[in-house]
C-alpha atoms as a PDB file:
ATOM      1  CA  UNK A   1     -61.218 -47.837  82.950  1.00  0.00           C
ATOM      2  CA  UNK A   2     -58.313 -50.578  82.776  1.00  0.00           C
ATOM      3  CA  UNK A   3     -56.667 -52.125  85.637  1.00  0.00           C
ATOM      4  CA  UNK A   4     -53.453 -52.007  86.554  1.00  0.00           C
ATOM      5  CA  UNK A   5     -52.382 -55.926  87.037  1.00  0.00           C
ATOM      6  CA  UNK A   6     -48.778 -55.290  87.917  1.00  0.00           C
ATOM      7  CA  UNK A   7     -46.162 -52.061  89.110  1.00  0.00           C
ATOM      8  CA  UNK A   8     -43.044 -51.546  89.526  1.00  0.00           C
ATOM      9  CA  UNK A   9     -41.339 -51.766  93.163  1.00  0.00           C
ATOM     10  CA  UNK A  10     -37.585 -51.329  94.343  1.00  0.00           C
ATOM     11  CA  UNK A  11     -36.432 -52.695  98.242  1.00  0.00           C
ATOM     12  CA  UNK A  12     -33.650 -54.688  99.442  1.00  0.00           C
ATOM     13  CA  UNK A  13     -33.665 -58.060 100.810  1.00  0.00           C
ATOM     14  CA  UNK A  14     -30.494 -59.679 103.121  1.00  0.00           C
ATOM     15  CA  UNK A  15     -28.717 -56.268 101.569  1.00  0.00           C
ATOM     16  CA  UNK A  16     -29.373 -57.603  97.861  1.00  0.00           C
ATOM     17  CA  UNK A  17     -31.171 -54.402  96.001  1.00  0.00           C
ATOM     18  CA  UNK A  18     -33.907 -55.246  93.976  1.00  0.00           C
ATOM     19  CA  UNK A  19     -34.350 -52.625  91.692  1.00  0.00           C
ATOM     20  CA  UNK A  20     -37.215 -51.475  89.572  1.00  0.00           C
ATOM     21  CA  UNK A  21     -38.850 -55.271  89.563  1.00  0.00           C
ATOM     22  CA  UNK A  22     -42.734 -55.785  88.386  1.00  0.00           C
ATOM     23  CA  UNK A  23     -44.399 -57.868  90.367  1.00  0.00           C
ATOM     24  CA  UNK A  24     -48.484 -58.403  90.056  1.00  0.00           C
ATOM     25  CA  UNK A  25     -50.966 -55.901  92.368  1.00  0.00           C
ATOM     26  CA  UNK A  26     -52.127 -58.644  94.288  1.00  0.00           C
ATOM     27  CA  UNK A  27     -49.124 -61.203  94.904  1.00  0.00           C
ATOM     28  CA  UNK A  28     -47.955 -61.219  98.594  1.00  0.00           C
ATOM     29  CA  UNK A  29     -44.321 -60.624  99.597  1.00  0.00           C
ATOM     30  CA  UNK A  30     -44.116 -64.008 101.251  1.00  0.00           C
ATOM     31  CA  UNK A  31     -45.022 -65.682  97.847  1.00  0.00           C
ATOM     32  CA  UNK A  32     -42.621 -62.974  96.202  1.00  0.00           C
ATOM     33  CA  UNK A  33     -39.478 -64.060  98.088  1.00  0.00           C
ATOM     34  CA  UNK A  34     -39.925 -67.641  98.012  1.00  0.00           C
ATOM     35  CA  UNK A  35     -40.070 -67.269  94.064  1.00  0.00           C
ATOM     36  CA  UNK A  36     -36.786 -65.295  94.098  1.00  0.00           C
ATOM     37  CA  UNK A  37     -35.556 -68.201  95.636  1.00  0.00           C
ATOM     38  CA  UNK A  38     -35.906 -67.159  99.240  1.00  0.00           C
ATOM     39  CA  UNK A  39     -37.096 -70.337 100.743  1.00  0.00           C
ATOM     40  CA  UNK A  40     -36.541 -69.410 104.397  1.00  0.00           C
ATOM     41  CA  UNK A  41     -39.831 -67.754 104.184  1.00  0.00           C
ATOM     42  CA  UNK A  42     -42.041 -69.940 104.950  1.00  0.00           C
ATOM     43  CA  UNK A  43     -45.979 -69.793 104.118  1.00  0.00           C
ATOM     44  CA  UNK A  44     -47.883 -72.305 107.401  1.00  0.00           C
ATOM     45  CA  UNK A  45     -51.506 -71.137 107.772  1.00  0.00           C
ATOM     46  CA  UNK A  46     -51.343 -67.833 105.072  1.00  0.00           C
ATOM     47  CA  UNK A  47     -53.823 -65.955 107.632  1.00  0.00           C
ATOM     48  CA  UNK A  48     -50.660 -64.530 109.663  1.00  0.00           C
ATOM     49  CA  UNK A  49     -51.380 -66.602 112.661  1.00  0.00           C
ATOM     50  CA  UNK A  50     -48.534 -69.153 112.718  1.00  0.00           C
ATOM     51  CA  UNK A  51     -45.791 -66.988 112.271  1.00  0.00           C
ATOM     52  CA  UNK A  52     -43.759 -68.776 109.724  1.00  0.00           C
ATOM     53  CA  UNK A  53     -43.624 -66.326 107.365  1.00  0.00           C
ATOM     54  CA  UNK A  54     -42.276 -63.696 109.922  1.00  0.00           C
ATOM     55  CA  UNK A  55     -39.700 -61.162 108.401  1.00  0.00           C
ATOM     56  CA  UNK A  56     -37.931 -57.992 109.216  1.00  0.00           C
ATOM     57  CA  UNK A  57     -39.397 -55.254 106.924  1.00  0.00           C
ATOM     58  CA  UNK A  58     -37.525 -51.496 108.409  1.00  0.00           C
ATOM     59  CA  UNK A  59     -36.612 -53.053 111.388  1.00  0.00           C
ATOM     60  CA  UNK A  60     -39.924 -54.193 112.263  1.00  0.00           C
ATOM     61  CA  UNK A  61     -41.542 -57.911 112.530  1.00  0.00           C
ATOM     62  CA  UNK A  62     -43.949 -58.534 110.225  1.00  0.00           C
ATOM     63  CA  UNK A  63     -45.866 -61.337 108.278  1.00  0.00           C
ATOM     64  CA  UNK A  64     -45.167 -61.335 105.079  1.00  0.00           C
ATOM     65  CA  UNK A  65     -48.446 -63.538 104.316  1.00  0.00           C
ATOM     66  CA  UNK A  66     -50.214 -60.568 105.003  1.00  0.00           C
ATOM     67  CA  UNK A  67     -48.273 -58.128 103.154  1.00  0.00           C
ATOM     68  CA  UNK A  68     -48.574 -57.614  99.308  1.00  0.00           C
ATOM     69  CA  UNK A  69     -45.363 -57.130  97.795  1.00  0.00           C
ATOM     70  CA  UNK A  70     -46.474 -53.761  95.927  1.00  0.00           C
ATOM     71  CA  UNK A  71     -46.395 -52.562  99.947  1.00  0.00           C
ATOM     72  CA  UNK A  72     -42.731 -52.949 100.572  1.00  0.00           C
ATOM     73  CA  UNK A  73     -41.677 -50.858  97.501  1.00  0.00           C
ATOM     74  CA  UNK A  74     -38.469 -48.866  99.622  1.00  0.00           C
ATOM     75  CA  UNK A  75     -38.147 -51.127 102.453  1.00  0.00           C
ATOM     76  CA  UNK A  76     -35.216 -52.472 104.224  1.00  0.00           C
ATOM     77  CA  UNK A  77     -35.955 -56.475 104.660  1.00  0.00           C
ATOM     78  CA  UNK A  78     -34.084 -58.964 106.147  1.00  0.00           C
ATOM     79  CA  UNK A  79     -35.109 -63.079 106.140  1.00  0.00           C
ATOM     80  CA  UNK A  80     -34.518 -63.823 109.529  1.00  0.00           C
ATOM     81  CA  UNK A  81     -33.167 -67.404 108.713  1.00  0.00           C
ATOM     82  CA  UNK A  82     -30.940 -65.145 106.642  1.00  0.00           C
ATOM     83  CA  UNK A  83     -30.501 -63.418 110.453  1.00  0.00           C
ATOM     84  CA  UNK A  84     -29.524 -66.210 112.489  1.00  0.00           C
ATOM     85  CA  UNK A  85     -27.048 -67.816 109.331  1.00  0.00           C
ATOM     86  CA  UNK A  86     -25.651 -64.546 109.821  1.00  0.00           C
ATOM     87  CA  UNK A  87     -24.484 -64.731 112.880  1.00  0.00           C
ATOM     88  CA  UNK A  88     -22.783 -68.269 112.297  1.00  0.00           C
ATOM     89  CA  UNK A  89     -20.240 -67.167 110.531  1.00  0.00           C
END
């Protein structure tokens, strides 16, 4: 039996769809989003504790060091320095 080292996931992120992207089984969404070039997420301690990695996923707070991207295939998620930028304008 093979393993499956990637799927395919579709979400939205600041209201930007993402649609039908691979990304690998075991990659967390923090890690994700900064490589999309989504630096507001930052990674501090990776074990969830600090809270710098803190994002809106479906309206809840969440830490996005803990999630694996695979997880957040139909979600809602908004960077919350994308939040507060927002709300500048």
């Amino acid at each position: 039996m093979s393993a499956k080292n990637s799927v395919n996931i579709s979400f939205s992120v600041n209201g930007e769809n993402f649609d039908d992207v691979t990304v690998p089984t075991r990659q967390h969404l923090a890690d994700y989003l900064r490589s999309q070039g989504l630096t507001g997420t930052h990674l501090g301690c990776e074990q969830g504790a600090c809270g710098a990695c803190t994002i809106e996923m479906d309206g809840v707070a969440v830490r996005s060091c803990l999630i694996l991207a695979s997880q957040a295939n139909g979600s809602s998620i908004t960077c919350l320095l994308y939040t507060s930028d927002a709300a500048d304008e």
